[in-house]
N, C-alpha and C. Protein backbone atom coordinates (compact mmCIF):
# COMPACT_ATOMS: atom_id res chain seq x y z
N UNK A 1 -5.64 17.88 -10.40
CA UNK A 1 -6.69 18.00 -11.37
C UNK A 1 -6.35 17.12 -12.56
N UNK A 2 -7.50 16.50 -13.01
CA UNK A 2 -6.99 15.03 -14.26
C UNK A 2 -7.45 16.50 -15.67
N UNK A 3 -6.88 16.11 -16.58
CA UNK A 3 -6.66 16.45 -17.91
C UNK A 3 -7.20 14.96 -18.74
N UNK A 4 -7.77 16.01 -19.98
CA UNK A 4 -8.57 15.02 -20.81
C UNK A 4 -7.24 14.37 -21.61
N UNK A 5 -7.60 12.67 -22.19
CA UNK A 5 -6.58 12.40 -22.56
C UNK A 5 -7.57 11.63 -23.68
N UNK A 6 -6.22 10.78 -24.54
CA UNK A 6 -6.91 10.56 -25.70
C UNK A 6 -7.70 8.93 -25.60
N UNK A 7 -8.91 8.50 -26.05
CA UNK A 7 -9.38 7.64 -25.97
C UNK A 7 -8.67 6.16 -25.97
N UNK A 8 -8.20 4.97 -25.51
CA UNK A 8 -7.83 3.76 -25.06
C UNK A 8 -8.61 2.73 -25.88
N UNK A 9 -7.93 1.83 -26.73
CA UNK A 9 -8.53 0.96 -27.18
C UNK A 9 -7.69 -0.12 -26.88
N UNK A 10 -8.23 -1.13 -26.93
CA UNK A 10 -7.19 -2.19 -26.61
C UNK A 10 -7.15 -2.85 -25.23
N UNK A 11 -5.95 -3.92 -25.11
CA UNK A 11 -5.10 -3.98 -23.88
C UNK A 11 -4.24 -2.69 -23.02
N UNK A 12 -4.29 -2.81 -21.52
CA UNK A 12 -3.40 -1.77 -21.74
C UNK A 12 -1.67 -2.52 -21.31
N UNK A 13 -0.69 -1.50 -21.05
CA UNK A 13 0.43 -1.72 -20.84
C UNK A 13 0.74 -0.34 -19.36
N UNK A 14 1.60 -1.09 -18.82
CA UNK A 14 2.31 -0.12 -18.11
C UNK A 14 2.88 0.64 -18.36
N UNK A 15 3.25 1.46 -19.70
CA UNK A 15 3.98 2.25 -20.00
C UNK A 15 2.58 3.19 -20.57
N UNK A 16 1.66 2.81 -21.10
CA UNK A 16 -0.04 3.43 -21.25
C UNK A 16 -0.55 3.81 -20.13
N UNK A 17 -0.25 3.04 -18.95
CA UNK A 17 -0.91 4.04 -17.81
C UNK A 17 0.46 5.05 -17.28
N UNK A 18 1.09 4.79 -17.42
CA UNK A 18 2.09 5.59 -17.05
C UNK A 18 1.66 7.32 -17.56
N UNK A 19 1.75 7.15 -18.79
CA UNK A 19 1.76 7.88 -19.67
C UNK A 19 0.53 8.98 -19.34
N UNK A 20 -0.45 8.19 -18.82
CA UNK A 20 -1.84 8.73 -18.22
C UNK A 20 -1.33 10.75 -17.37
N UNK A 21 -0.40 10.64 -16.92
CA UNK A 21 0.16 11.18 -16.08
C UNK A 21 -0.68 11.37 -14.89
N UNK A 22 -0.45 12.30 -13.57
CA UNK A 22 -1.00 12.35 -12.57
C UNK A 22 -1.89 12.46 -12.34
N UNK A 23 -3.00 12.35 -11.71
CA UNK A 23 -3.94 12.31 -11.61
C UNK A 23 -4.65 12.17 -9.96
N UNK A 24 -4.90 13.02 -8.84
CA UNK A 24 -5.17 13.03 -7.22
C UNK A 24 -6.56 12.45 -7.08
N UNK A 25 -7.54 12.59 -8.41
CA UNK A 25 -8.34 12.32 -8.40
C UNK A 25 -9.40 10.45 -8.13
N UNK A 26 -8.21 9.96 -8.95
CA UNK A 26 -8.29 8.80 -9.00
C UNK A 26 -6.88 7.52 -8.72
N UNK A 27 -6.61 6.43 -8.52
CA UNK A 27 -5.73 6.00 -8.55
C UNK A 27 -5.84 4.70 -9.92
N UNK A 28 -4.54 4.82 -10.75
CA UNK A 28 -4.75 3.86 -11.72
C UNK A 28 -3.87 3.24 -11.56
N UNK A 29 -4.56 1.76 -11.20
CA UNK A 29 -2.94 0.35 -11.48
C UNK A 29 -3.83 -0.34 -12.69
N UNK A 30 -2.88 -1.30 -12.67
CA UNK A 30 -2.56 -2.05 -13.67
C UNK A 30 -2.90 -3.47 -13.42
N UNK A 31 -3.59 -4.80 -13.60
CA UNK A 31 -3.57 -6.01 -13.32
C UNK A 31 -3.72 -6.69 -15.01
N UNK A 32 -2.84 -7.61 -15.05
CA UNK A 32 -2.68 -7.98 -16.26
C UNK A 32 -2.67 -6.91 -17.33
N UNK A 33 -3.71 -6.60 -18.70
CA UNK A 33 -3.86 -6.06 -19.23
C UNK A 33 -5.12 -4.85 -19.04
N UNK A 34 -5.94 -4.97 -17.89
CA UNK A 34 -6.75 -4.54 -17.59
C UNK A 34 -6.15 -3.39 -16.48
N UNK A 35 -7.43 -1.99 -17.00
CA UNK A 35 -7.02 -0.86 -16.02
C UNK A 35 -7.95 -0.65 -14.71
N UNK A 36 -7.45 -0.62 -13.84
CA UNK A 36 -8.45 -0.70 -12.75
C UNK A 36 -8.29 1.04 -11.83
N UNK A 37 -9.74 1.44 -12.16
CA UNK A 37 -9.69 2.67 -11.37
C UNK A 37 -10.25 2.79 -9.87
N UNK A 38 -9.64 3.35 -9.34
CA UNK A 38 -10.49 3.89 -7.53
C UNK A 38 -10.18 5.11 -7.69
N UNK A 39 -11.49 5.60 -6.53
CA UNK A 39 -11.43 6.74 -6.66
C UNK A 39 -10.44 7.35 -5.45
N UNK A 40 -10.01 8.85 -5.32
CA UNK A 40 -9.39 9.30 -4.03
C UNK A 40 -10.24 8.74 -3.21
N UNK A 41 -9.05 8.42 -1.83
CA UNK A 41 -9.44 8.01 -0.40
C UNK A 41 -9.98 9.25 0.42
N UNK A 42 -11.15 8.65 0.95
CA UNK A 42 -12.09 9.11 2.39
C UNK A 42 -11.16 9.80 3.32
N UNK A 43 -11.72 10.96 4.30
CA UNK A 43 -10.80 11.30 5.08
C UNK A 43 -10.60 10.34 6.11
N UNK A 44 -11.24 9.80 6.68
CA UNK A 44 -10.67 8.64 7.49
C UNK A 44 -9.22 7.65 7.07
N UNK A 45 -9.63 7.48 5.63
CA UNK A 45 -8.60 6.30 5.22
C UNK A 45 -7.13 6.99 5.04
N UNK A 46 -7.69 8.75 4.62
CA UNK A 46 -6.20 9.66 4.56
C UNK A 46 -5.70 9.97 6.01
N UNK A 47 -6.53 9.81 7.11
CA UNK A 47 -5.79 10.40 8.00
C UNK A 47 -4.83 8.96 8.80
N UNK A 48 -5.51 7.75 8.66
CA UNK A 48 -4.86 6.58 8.49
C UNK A 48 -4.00 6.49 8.21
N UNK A 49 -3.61 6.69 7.03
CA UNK A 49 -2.66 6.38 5.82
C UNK A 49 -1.32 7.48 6.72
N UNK A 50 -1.99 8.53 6.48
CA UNK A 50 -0.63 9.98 6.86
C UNK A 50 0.06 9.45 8.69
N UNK A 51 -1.11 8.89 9.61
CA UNK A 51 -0.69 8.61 10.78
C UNK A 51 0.31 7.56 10.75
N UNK A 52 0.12 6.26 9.83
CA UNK A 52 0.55 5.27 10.00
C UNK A 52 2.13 5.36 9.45
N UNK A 53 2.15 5.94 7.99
CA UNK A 53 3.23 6.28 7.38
C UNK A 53 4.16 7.29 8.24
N UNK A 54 3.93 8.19 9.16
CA UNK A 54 4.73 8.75 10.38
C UNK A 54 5.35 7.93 11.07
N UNK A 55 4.54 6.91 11.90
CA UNK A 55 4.77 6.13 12.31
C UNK A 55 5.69 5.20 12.10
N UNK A 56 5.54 4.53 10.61
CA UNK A 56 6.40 3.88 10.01
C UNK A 56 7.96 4.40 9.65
N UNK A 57 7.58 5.89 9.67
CA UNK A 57 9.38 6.15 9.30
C UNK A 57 9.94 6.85 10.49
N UNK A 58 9.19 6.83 11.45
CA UNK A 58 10.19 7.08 13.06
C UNK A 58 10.57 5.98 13.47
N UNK A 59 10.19 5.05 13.03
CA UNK A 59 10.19 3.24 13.54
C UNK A 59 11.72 3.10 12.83
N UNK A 60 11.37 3.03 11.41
CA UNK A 60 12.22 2.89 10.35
C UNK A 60 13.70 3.88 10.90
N UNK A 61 13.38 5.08 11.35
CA UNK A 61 14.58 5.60 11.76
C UNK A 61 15.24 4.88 13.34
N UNK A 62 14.69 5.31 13.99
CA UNK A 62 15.05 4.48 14.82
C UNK A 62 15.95 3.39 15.08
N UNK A 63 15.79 2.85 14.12
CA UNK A 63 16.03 0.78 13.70
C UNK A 63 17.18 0.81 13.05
N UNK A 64 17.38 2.32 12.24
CA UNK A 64 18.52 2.98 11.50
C UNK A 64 18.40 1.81 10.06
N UNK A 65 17.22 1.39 9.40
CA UNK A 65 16.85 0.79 8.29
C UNK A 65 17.07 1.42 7.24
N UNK A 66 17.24 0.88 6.24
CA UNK A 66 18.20 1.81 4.90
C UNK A 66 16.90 1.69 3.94
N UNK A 67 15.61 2.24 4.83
CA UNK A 67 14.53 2.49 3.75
C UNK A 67 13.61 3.68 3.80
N UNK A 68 12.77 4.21 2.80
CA UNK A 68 11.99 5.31 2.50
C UNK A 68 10.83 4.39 3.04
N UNK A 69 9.85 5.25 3.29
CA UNK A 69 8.59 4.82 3.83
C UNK A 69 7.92 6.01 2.85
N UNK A 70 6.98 5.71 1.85
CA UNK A 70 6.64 6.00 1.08
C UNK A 70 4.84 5.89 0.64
N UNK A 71 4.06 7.30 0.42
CA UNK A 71 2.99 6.75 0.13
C UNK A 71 2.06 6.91 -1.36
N UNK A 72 1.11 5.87 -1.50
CA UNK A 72 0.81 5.93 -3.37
C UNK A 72 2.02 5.80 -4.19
N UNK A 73 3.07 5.06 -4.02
CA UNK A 73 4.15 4.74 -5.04
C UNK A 73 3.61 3.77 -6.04
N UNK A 74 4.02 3.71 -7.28
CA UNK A 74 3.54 3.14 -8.16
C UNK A 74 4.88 1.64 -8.02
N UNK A 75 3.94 0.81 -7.71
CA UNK A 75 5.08 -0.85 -7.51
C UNK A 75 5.07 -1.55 -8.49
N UNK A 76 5.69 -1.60 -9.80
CA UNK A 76 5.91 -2.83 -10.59
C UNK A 76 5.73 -3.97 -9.84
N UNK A 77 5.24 -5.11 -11.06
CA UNK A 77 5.13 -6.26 -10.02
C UNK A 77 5.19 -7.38 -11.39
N UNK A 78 5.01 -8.24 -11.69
CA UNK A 78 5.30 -9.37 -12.55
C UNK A 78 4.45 -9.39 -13.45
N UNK A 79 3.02 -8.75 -13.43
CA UNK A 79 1.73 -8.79 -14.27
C UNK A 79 1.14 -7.96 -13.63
N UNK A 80 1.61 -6.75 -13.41
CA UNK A 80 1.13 -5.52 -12.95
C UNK A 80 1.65 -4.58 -12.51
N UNK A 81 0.63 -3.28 -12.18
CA UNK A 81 1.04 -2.16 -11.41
C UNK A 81 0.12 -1.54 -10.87
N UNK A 82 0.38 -1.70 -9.41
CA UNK A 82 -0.27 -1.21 -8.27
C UNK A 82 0.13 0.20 -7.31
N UNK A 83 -0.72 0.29 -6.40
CA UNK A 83 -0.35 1.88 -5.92
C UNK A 83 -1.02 1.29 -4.67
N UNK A 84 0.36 0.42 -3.31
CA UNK A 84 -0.67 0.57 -2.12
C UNK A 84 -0.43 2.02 -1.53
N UNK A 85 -1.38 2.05 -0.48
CA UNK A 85 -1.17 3.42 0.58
C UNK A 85 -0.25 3.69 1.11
N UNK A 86 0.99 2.78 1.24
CA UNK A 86 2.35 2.98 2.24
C UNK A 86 2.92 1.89 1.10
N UNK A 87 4.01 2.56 1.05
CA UNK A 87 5.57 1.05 1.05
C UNK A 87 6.61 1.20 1.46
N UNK A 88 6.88 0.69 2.17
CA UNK A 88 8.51 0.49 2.75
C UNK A 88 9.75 0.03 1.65
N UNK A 89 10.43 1.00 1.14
CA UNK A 89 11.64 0.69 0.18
C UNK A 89 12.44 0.86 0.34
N UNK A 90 13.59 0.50 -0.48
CA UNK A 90 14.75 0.39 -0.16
C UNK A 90 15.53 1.82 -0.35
N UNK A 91 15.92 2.38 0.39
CA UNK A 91 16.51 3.38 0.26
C UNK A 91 17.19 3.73 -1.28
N UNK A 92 18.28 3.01 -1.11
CA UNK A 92 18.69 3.22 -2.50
C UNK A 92 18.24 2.96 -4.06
N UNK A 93 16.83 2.53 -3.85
CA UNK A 93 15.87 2.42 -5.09
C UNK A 93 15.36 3.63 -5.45
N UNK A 94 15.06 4.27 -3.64
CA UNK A 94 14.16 5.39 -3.96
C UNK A 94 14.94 6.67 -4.15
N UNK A 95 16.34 6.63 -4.23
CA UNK A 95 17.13 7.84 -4.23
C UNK A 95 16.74 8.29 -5.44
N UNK A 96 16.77 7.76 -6.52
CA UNK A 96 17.06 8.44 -7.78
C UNK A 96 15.46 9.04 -8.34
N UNK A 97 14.68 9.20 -7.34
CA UNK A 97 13.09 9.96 -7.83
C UNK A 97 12.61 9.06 -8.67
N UNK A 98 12.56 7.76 -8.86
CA UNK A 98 11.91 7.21 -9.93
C UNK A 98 9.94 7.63 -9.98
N UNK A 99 9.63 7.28 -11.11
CA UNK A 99 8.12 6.99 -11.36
C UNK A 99 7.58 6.27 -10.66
N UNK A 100 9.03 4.86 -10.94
CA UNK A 100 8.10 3.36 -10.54
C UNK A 100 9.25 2.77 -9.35
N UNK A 101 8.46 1.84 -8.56
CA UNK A 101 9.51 0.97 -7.72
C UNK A 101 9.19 -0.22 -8.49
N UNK A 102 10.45 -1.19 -8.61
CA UNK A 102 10.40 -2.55 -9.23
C UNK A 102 10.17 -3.15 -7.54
N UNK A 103 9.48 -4.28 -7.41
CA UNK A 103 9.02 -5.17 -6.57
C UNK A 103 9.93 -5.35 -5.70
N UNK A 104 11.27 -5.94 -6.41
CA UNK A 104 11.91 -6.52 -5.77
C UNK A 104 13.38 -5.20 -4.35
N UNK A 105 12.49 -3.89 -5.05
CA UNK A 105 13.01 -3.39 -4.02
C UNK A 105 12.16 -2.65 -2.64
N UNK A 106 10.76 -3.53 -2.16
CA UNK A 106 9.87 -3.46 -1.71
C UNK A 106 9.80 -4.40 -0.62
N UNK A 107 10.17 -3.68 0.38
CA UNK A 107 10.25 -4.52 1.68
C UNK A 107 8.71 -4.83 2.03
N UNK A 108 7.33 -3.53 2.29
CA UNK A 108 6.31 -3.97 2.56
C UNK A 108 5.66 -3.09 2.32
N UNK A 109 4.68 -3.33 2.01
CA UNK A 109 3.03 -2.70 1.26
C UNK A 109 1.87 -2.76 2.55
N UNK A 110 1.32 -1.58 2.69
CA UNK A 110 0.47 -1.67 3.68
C UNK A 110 -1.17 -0.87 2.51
N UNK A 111 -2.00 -1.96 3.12
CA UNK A 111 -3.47 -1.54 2.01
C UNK A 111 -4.45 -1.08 3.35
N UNK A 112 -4.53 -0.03 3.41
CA UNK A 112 -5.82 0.13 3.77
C UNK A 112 -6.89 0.07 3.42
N UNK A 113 -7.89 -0.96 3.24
CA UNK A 113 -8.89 -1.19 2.73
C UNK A 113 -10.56 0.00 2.73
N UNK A 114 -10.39 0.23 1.71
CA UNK A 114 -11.81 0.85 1.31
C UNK A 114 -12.53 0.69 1.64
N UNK A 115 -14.03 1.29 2.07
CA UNK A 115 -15.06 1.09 2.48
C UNK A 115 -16.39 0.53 1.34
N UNK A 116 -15.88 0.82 0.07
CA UNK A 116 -16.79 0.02 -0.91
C UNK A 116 -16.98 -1.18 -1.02
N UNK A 117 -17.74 -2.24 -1.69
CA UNK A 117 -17.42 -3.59 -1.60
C UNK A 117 -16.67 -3.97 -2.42
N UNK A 118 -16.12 -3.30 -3.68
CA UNK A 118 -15.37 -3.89 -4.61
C UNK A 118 -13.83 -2.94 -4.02
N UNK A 119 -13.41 -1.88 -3.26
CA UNK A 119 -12.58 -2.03 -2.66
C UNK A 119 -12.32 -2.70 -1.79
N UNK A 120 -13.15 -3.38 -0.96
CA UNK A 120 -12.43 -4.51 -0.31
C UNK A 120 -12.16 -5.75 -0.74
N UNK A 121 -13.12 -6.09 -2.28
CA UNK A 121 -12.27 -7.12 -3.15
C UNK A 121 -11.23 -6.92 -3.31
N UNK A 122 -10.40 -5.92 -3.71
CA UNK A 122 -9.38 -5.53 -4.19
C UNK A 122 -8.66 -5.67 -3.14
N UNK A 123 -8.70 -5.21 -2.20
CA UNK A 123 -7.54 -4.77 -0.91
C UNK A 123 -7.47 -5.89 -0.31
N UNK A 124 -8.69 -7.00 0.32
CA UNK A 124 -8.32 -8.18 0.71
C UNK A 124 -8.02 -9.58 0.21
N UNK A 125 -8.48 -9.51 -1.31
CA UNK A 125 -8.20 -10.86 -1.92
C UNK A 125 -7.62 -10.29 -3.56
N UNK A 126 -7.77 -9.57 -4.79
CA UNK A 126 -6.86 -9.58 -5.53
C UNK A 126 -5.57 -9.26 -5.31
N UNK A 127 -5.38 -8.17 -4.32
CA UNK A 127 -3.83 -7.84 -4.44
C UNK A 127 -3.17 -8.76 -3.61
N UNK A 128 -3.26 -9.20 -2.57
CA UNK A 128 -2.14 -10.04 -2.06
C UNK A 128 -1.58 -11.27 -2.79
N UNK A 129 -2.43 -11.80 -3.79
CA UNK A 129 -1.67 -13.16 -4.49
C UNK A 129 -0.73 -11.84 -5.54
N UNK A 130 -0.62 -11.06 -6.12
CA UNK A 130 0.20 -10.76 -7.03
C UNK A 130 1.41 -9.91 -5.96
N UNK A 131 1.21 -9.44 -4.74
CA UNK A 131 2.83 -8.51 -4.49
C UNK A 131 3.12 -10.58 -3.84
N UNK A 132 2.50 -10.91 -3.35
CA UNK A 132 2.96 -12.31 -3.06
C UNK A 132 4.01 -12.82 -4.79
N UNK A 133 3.31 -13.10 -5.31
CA UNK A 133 4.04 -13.33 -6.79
C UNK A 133 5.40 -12.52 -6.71
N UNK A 134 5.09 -11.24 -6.53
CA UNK A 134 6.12 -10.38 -6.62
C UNK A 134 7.47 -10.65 -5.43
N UNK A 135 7.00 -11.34 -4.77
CA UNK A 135 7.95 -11.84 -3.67
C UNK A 135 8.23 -10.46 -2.15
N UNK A 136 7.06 -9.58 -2.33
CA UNK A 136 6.85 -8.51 -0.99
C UNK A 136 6.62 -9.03 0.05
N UNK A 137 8.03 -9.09 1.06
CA UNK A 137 7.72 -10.18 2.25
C UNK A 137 7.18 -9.78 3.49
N UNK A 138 6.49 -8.62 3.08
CA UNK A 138 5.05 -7.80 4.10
C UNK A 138 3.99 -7.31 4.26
N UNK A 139 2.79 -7.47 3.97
CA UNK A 139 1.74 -7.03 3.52
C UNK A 139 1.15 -6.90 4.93
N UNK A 140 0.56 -5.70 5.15
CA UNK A 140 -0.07 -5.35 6.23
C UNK A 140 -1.59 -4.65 6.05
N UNK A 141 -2.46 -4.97 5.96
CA UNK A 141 -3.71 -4.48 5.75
C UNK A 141 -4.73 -3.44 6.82
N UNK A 142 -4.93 -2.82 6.85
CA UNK A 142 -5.83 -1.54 7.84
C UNK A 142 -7.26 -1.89 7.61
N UNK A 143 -7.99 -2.93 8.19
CA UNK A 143 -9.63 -2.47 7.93
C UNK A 143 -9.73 -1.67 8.75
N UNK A 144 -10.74 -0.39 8.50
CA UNK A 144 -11.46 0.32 8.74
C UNK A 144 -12.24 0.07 9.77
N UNK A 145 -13.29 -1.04 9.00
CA UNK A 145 -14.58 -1.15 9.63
C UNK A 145 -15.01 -2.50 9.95
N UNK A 146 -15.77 -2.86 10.84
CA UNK A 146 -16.11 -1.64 11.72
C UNK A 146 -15.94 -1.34 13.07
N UNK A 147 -14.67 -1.55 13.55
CA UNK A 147 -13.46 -1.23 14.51
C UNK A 147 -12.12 -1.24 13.39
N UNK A 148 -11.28 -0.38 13.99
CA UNK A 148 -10.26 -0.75 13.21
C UNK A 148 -9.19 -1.71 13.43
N UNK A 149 -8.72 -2.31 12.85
CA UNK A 149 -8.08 -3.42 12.76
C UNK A 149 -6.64 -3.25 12.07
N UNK A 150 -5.30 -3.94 12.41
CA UNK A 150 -4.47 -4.24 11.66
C UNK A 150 -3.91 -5.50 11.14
N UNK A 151 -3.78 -6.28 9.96
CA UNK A 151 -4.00 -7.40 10.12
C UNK A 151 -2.20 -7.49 9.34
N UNK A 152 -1.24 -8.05 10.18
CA UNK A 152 -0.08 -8.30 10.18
C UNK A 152 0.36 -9.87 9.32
N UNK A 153 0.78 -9.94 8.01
CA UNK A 153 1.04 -10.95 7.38
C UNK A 153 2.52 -11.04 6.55
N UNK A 154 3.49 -11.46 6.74
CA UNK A 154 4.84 -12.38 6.45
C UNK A 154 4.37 -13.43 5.27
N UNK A 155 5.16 -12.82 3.97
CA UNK A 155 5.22 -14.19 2.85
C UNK A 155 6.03 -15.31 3.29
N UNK A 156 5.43 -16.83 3.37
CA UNK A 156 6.06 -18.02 3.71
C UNK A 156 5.56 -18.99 2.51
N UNK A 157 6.03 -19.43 1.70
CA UNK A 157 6.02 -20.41 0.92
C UNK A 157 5.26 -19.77 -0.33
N UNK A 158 5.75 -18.84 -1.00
CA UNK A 158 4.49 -17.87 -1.70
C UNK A 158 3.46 -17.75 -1.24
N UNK A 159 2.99 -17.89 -0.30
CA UNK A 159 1.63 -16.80 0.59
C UNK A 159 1.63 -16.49 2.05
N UNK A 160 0.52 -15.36 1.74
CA UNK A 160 0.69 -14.92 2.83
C UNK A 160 0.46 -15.26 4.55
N UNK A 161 0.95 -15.23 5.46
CA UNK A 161 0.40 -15.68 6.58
C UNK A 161 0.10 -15.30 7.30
N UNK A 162 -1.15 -14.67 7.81
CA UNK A 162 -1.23 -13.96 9.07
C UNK A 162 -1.04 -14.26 10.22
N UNK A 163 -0.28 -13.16 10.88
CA UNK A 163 0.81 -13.43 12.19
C UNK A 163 0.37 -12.96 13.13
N UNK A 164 -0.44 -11.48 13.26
CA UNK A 164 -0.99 -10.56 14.18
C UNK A 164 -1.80 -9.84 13.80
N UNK A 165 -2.59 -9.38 14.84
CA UNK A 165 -3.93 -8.71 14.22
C UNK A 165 -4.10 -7.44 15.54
N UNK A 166 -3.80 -6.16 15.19
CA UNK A 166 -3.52 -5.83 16.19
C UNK A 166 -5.34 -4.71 15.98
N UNK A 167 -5.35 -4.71 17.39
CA UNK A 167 -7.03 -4.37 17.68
C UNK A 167 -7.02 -2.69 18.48
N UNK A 168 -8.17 -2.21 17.69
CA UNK A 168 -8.75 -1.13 18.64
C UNK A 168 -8.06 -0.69 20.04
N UNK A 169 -7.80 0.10 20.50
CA UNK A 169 -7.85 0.89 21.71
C UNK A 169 -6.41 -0.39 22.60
N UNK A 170 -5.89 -1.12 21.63
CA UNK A 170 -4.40 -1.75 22.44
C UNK A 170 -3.33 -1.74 21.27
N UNK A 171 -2.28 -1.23 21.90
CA UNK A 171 -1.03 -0.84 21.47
C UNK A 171 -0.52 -1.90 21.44
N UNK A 172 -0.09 -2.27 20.07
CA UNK A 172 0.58 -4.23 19.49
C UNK A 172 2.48 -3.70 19.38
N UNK A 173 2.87 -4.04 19.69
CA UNK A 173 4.34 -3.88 19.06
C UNK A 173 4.41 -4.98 18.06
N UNK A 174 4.92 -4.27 16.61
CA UNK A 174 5.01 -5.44 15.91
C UNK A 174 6.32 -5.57 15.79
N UNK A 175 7.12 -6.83 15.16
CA UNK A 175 8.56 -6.60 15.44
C UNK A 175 9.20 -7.02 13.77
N UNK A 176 8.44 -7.06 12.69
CA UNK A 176 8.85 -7.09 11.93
C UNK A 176 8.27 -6.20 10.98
N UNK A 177 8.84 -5.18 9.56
CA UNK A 177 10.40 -5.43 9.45
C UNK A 177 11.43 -4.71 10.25
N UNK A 178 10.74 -3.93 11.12
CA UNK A 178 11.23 -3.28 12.00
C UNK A 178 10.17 -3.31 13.64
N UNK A 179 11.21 -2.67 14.76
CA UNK A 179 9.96 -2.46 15.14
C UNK A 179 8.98 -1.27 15.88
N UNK A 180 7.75 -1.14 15.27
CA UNK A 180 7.04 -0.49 15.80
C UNK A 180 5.90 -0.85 16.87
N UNK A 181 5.47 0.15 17.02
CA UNK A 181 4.19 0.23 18.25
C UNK A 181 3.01 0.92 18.03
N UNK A 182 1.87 0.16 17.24
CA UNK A 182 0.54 0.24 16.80
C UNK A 182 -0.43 0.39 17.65
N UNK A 183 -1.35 1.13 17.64
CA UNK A 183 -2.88 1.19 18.09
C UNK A 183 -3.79 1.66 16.66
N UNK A 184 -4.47 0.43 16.27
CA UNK A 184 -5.09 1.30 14.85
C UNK A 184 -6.21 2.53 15.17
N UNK A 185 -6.61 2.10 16.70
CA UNK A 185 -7.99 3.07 16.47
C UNK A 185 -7.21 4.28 16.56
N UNK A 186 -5.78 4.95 17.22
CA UNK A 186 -5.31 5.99 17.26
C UNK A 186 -4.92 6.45 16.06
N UNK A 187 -5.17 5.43 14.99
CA UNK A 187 -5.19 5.96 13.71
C UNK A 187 -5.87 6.53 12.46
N UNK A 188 -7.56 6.56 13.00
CA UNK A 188 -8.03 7.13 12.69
C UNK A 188 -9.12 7.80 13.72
N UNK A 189 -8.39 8.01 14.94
CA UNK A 189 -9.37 9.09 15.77
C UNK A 189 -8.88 10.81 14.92
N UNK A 190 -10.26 11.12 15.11
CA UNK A 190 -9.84 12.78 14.57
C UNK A 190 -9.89 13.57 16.16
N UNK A 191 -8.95 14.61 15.56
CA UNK A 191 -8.43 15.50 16.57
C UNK A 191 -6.85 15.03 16.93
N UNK A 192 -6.48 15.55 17.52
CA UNK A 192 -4.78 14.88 18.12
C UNK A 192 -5.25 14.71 19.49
């Protein structure tokens, strides 16, 4: 439940949204000086998100990887602060309960993209040039619609490159940063 807070004038800062405190209702990052709100995710995009992030840390165990698989973490980044749906971190960043992860202990960010049109501005073209900036050498994106899709991309020369695109109703093994074994539509079929 959000609590009323006191009116914002200005630029903001990351230590101003911070300060915001929690909030399930909405998600607040940060790009430059500007606050950018979304609202909570669709049940589709949550049951996504919760399948994939399972996924990701049986993989992650498995592989015996010295990282948290983590979801809505707040990621410092060079001229911002973002909140993707999953991140893969470094274990020993995430020991100490922080607020925030600094970038550089951010193996990979997975966005499942929104069904609005200005969430999919966001999810397919502002955020990847800044965790790119940030030097996140995995960005993995979930469209939705309208099949689901996983679209597999590796930072090479500061940007991103897409490598694999793993489709509906076939199981992709991906092999980096670990590896797992994807089917997106099994990721948001309802029921088990």
């Amino acid at each position: 439940m959000s609590g009323a807070h006191e009116p914002h004038y200005g630029p903001w800062t990351m230590e101003a949204v911070l300060a915001l405190g929690e909030d399930h209702g909405q998600r607040r990052e940060l790009v430059g000086e500007a606050l950018l709100l979304s609202p909570a995710p669709g049940t589709k995009h949550q049951r996504a998100s919760s399948r994939l992030g399972n996924l990701l840390d049986a993989a992650a165990e498995a592989a015996e990887a010295p990282v948290e698989v983590l979801g809505a973490v707040n990621v410092v980044l060079p001229d911002g602060l973002f909140i993707p749906d999953i991140a893969v971190v470094d274990a020993a960043a995430a020991a100490e309960d922080p607020v925030t992860c600094d970038a550089e202990a951010v193996l990979l960010v997975v966005e499942i993209v929104s069904p609005s049109s200005s969430g999919r501005r966001t999810d397919r073209l502002l955020k990847p040039p800044y965790y790119a900036e940030a030097g996140i050498e995995h960005l993995w994106r979930l469209e939705l619609e309208p099949v689901p899709a996983l679209i597999i991309s590796r930072l090479r020369e500061g940007r991103y490159e897409e490598r694999t695109v793993a489709e509906a109703g076939r199981t992709t093994l991906v092999e980096e940063p670990f590896p797992v074994k994807i089917d997106p539509g099994a990721l948001v079929r309802q029921g088990r």
